[in-house]
Every structure is written in structure tokens, then in C-alpha cells.
C-alpha atoms as a PDB file:
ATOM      1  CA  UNK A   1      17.437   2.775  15.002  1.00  0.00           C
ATOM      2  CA  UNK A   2      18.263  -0.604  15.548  1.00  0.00           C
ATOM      3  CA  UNK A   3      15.440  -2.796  17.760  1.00  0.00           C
ATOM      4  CA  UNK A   4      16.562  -6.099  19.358  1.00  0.00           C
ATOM      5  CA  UNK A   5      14.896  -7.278  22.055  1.00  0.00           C
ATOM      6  CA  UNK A   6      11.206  -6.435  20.123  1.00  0.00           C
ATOM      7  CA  UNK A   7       8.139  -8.824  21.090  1.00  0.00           C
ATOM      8  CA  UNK A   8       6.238  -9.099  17.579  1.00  0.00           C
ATOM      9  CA  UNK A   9       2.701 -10.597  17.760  1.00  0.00           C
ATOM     10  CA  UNK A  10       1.530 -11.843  14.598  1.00  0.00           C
ATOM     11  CA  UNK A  11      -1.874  -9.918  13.121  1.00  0.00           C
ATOM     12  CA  UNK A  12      -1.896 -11.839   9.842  1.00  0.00           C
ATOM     13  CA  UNK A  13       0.483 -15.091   8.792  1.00  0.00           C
ATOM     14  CA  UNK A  14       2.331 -14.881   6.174  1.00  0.00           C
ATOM     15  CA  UNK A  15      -0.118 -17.782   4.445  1.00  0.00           C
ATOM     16  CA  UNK A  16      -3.166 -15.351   5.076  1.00  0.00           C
ATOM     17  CA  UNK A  17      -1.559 -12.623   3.501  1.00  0.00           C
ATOM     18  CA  UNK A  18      -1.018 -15.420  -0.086  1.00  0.00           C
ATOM     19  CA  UNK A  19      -4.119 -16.405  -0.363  1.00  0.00           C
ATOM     20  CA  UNK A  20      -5.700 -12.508   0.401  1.00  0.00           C
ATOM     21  CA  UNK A  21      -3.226 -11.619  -2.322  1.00  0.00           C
ATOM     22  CA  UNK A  22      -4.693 -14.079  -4.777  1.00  0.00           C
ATOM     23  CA  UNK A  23      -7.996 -13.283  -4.208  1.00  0.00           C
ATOM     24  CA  UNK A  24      -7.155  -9.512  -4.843  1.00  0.00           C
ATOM     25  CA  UNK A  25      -5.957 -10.253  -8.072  1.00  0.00           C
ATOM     26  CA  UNK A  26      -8.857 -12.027  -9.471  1.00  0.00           C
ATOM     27  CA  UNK A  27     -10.945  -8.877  -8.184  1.00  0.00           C
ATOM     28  CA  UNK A  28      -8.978  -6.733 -10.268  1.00  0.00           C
ATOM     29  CA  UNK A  29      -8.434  -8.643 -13.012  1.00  0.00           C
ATOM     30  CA  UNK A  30     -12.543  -8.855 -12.811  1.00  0.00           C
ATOM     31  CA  UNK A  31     -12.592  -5.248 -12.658  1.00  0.00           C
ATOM     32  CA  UNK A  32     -10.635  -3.761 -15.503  1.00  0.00           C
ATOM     33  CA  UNK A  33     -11.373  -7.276 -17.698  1.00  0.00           C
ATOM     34  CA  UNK A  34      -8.678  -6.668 -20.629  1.00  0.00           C
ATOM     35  CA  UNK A  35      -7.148  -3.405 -19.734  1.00  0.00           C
ATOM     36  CA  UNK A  36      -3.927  -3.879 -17.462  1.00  0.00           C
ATOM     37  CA  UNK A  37      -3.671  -0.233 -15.642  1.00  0.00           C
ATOM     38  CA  UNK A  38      -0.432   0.883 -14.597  1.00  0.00           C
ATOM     39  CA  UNK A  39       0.350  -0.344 -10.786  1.00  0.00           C
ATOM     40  CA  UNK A  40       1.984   2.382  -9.016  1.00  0.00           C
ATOM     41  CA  UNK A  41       3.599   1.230  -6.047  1.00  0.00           C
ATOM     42  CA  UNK A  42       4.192   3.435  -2.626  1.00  0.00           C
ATOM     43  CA  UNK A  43       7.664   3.190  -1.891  1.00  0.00           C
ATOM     44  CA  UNK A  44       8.830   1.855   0.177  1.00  0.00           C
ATOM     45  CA  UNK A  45       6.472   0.195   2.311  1.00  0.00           C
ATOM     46  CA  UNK A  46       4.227  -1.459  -0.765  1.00  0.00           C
ATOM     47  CA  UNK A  47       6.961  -2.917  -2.568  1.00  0.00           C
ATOM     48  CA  UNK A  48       6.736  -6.525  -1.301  1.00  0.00           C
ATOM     49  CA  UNK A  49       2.703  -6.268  -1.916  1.00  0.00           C
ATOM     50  CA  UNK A  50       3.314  -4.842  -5.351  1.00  0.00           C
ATOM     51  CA  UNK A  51       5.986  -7.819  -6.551  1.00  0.00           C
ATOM     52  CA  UNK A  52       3.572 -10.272  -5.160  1.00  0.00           C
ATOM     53  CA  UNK A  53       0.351  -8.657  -6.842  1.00  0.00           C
ATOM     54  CA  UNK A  54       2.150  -8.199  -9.732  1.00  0.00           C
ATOM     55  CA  UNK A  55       2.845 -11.784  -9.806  1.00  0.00           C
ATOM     56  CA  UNK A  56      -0.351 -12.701  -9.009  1.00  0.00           C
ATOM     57  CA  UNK A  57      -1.710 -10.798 -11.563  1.00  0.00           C
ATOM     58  CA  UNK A  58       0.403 -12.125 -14.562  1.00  0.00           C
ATOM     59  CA  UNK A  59       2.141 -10.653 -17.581  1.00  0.00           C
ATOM     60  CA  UNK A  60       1.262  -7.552 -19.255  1.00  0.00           C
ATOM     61  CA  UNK A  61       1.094  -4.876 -16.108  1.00  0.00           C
ATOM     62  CA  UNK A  62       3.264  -2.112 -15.938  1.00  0.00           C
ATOM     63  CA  UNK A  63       4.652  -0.904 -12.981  1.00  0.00           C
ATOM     64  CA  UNK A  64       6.021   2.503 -11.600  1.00  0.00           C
ATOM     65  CA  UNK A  65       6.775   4.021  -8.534  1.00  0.00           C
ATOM     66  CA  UNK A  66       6.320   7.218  -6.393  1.00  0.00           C
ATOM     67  CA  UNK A  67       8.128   7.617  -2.822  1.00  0.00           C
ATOM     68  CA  UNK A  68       6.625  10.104  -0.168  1.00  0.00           C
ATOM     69  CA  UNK A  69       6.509  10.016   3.309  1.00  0.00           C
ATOM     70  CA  UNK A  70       4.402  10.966   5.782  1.00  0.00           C
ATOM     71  CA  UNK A  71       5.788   9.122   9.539  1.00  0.00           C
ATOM     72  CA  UNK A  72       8.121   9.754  11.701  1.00  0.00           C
ATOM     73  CA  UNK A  73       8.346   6.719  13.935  1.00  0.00           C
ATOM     74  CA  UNK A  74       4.729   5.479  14.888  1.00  0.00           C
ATOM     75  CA  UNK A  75       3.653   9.037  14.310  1.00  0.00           C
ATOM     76  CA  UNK A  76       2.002  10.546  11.530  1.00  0.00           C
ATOM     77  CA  UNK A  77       3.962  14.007  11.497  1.00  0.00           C
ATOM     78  CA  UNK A  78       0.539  15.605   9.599  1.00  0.00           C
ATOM     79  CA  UNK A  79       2.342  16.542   5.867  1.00  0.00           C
ATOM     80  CA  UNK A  80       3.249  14.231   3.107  1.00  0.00           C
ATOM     81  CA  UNK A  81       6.252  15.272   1.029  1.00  0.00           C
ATOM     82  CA  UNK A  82       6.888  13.776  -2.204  1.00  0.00           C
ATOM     83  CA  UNK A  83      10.463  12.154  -2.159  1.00  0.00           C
ATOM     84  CA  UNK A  84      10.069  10.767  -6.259  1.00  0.00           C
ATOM     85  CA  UNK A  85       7.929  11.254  -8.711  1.00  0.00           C
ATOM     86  CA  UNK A  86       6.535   9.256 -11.447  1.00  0.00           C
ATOM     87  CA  UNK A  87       8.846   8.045 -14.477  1.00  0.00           C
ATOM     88  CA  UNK A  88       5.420   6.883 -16.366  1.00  0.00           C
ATOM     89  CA  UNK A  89       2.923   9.823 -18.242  1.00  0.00           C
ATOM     90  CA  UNK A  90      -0.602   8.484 -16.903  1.00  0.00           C
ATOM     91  CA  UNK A  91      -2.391  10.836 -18.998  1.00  0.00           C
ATOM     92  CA  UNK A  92      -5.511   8.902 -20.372  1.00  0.00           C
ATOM     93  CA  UNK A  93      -3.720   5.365 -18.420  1.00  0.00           C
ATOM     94  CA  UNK A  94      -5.539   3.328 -16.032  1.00  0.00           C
ATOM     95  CA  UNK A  95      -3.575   3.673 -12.779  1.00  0.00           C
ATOM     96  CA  UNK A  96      -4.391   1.256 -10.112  1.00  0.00           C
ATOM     97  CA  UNK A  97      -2.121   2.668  -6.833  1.00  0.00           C
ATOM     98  CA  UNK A  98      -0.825   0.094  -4.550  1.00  0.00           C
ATOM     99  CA  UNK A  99      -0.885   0.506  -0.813  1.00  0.00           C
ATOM    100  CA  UNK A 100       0.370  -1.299   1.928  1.00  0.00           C
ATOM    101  CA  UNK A 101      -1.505   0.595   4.110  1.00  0.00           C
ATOM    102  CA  UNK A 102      -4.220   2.992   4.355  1.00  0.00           C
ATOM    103  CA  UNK A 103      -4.773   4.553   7.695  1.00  0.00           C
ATOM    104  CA  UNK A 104      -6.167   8.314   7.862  1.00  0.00           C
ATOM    105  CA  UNK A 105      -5.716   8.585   4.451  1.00  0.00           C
ATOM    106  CA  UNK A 106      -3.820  11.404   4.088  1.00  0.00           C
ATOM    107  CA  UNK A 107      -1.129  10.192   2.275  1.00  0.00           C
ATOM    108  CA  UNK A 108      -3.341   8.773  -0.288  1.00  0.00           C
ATOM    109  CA  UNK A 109      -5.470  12.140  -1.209  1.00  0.00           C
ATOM    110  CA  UNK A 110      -2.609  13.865  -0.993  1.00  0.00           C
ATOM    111  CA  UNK A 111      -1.569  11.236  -4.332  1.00  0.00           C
ATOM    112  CA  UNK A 112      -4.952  11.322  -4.939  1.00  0.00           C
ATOM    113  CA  UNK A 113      -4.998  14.513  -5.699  1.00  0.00           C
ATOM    114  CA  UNK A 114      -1.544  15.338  -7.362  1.00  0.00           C
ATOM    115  CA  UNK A 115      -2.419  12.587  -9.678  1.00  0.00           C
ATOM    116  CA  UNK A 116      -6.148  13.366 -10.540  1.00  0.00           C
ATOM    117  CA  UNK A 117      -4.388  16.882 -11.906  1.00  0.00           C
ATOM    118  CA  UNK A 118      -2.489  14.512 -14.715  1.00  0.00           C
ATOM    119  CA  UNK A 119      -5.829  13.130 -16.361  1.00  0.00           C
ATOM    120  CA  UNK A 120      -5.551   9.134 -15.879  1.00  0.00           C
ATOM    121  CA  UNK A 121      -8.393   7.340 -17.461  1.00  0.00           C
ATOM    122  CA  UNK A 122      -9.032   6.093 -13.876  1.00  0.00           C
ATOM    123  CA  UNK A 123      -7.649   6.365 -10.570  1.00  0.00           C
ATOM    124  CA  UNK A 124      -8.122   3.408  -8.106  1.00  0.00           C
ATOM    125  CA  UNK A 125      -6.676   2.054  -4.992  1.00  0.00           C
ATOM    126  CA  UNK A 126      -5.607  -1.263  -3.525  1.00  0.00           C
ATOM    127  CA  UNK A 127      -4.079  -1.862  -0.216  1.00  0.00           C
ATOM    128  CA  UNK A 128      -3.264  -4.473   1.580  1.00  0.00           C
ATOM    129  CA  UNK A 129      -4.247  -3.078   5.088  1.00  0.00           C
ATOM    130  CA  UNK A 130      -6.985  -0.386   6.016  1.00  0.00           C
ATOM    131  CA  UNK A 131      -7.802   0.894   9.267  1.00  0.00           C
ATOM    132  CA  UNK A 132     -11.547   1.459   8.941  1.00  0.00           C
ATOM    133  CA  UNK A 133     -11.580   3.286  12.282  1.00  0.00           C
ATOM    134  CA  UNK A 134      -8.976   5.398  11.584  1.00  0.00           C
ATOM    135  CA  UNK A 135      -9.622   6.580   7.882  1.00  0.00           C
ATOM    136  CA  UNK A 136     -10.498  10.006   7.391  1.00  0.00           C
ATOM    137  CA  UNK A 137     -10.602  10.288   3.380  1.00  0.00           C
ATOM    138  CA  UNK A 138     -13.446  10.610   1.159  1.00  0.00           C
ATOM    139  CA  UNK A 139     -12.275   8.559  -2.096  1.00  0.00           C
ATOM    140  CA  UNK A 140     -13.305   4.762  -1.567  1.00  0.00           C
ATOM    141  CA  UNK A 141     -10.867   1.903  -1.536  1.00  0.00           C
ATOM    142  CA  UNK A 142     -11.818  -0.266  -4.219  1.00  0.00           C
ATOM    143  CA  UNK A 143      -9.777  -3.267  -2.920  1.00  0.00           C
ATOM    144  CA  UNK A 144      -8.918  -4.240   0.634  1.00  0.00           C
ATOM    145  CA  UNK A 145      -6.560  -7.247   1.849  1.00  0.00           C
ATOM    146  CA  UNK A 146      -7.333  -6.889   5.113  1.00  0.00           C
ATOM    147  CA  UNK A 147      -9.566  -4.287   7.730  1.00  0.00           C
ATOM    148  CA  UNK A 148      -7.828  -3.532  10.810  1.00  0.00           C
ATOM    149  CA  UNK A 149      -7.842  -2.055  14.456  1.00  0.00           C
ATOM    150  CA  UNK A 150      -5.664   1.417  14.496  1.00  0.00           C
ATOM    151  CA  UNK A 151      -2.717  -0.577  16.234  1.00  0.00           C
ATOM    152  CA  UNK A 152       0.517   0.592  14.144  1.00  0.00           C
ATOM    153  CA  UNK A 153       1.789  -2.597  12.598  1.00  0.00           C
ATOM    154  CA  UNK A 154       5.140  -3.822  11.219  1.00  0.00           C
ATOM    155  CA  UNK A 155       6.659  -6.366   8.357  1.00  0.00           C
ATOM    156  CA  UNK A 156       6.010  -7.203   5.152  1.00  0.00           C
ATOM    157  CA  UNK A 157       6.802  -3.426   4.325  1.00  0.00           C
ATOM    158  CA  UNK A 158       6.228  -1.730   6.597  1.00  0.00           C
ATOM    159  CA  UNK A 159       8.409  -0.552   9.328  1.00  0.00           C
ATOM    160  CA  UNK A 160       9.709   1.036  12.286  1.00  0.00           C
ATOM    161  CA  UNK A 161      12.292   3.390  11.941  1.00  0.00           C
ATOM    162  CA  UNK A 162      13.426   0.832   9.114  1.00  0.00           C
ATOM    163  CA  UNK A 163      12.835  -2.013  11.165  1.00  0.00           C
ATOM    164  CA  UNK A 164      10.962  -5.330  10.849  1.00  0.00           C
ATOM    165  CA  UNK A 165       9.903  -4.317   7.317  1.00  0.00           C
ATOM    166  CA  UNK A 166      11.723  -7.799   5.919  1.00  0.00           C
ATOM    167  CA  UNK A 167       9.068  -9.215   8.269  1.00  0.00           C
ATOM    168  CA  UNK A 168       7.386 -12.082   6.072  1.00  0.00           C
ATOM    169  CA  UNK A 169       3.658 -11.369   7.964  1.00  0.00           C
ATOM    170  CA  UNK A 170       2.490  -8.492   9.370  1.00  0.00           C
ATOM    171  CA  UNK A 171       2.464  -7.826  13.228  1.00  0.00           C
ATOM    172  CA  UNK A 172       2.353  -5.937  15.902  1.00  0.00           C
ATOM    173  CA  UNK A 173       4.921  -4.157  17.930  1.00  0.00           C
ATOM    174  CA  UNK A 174       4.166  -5.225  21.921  1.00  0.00           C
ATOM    175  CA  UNK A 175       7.260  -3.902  23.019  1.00  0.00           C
ATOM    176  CA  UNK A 176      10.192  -2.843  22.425  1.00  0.00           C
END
């Protein structure tokens, strides 16, 4: 589905969203000191936040990548299927999972869960954008970008239908 006509209203600049990114990295650098965990990125709507963590972060962190989705349009359609697995064992690994977004959080203990069964050394999460009011999951986010209101949001991965994701901030959709 192909949008023209959209009105966008900025949420966060794509300026914000460096500097966020840069402090995010010093967190988890602080965090796992030495160890570099594996950063799992959540195709497809992470993968400009993962190439600029990663970058952020420096040499020496592995990446792989898992696909699932859970949306159909602005809706959650309530299941989360599992499009492509892991390429990496993780078995005894730190895994750090990178998010775009966390909303209800069922996506994420869905992963959560499939990949607690493989025995990482640790599990954590960082995402650029959580929706406090929205989040229904019991397993804490151990780094945030950004907290925001439940409005459903577009660009810098994330999308519509495929649109706006190539967005270089992240807004919101006023209409279409």
C-alpha cells in the first residue's frame, strides 16, 4: 500500500534519536564491561537502530537476526509468528535483543521466551521506543531510547504497510 498525500508530525528528530543512540551505547558498554553479547536485531523494523548501535558501540559485537511479525497495519493482530530464526547458537552467549519498539510486549516474551529455552548466559533488551502505557510484559527493559504515548508511530524502521520506514526520525501518522 502505497501512501502519498500522508501528514507526518515529527515525535523525535533525527538529531535526538543520535545523541539517545550514543548515550545507549555507553550504558551498555557500562553494563556488560568486557563481554560484547551477541545483538540480535528484530527484523525488520530494528535494523536501522541496530547498524547505528552497532556503530556506536564499536568493534568486536556480533550480530544476528530473527524476523517475526506480529501487525497487520496499525493493528496488533494478537499472535507473533516467527518468519526466521537465529543463524547464531546462544547457548551460554550474552544476547542483548534489539528493539525498535516495545509496545504491549508481546512480541518480545514471545522471543523472550523461545530464547530463554536455548540457555544464553543472559537475556536483555534494548529498544529504541517503549510505550510505558501500553506495555503489558513482565521482563524489564534494561535500556530505553525513548518513553512514549501509545500513538502508533512511523520511520526510522518502522512502518506502515511498508511505508515511511526509510523515514530518518520517527513520527507520527496525522493522516493519511
Amino acid at each position: 500500500m502505497r501512501v502519498s498525500g500522508a501528514k507526518i508530525k515529527t515525535l523525535i528528530s533525527s538529531a535526538e534519536i543520535d545523541r539517545r543512540i550514543l548515550g545507549l551505547a555507553k550504558e551498555i558498554s557500562a553494563q556488560y564491561g568486557e563481554e560484547k553479547p551477541l545483538l540480535v536485531g528484530v527484523l525488520k523494523g530494528s535494523v536501522f537502530f541496530l547498524s547505528d548501535l552497532a556503530r556506536a558501540l564499536g568493534d568486536g559485537y556480533p550480530i544476528d537476526f530473527l524476523a517475526v511479525s506480529s501487525y497487520d497495519g496499525t493493528e496488533s493482530r494478537g499472535s507473533v509468528k516467527i518468519n526466521m530464526d537465529l543463524a547464531s547458537d546462544i547457548r551460554g552467549r550474552h544476547v542483548l535483543i534489539v528493539e525498535d519498539i516495545v509496545d504491549t510486549g508481546m512480541t518480545l516474551s514471545a522471543l523472550l521466551d523461545m530464547l530463554r529455552t536455548r540457555e544464553p548466559a543472559s537475556l536483555r533488551v534494548v529498544t529504541l521506543l517503549f510505550k510505558p502505557q501500553a506495555y503489558k510484559g513482565d521482563h524489564p527493559i534494561e535500556f530505553i531510547g525513548f518513553s512514549i504515548p501509545s500513538d502508533f508511530v512511523v520511520g526510522y524502521g518502522m512502518d506502515l504497510d511498508e511505508d515511511f520506514r526509510n523515514l530518518p526520525y520517527v513520527g507520527i501518522v496525522e493522516s493519511l
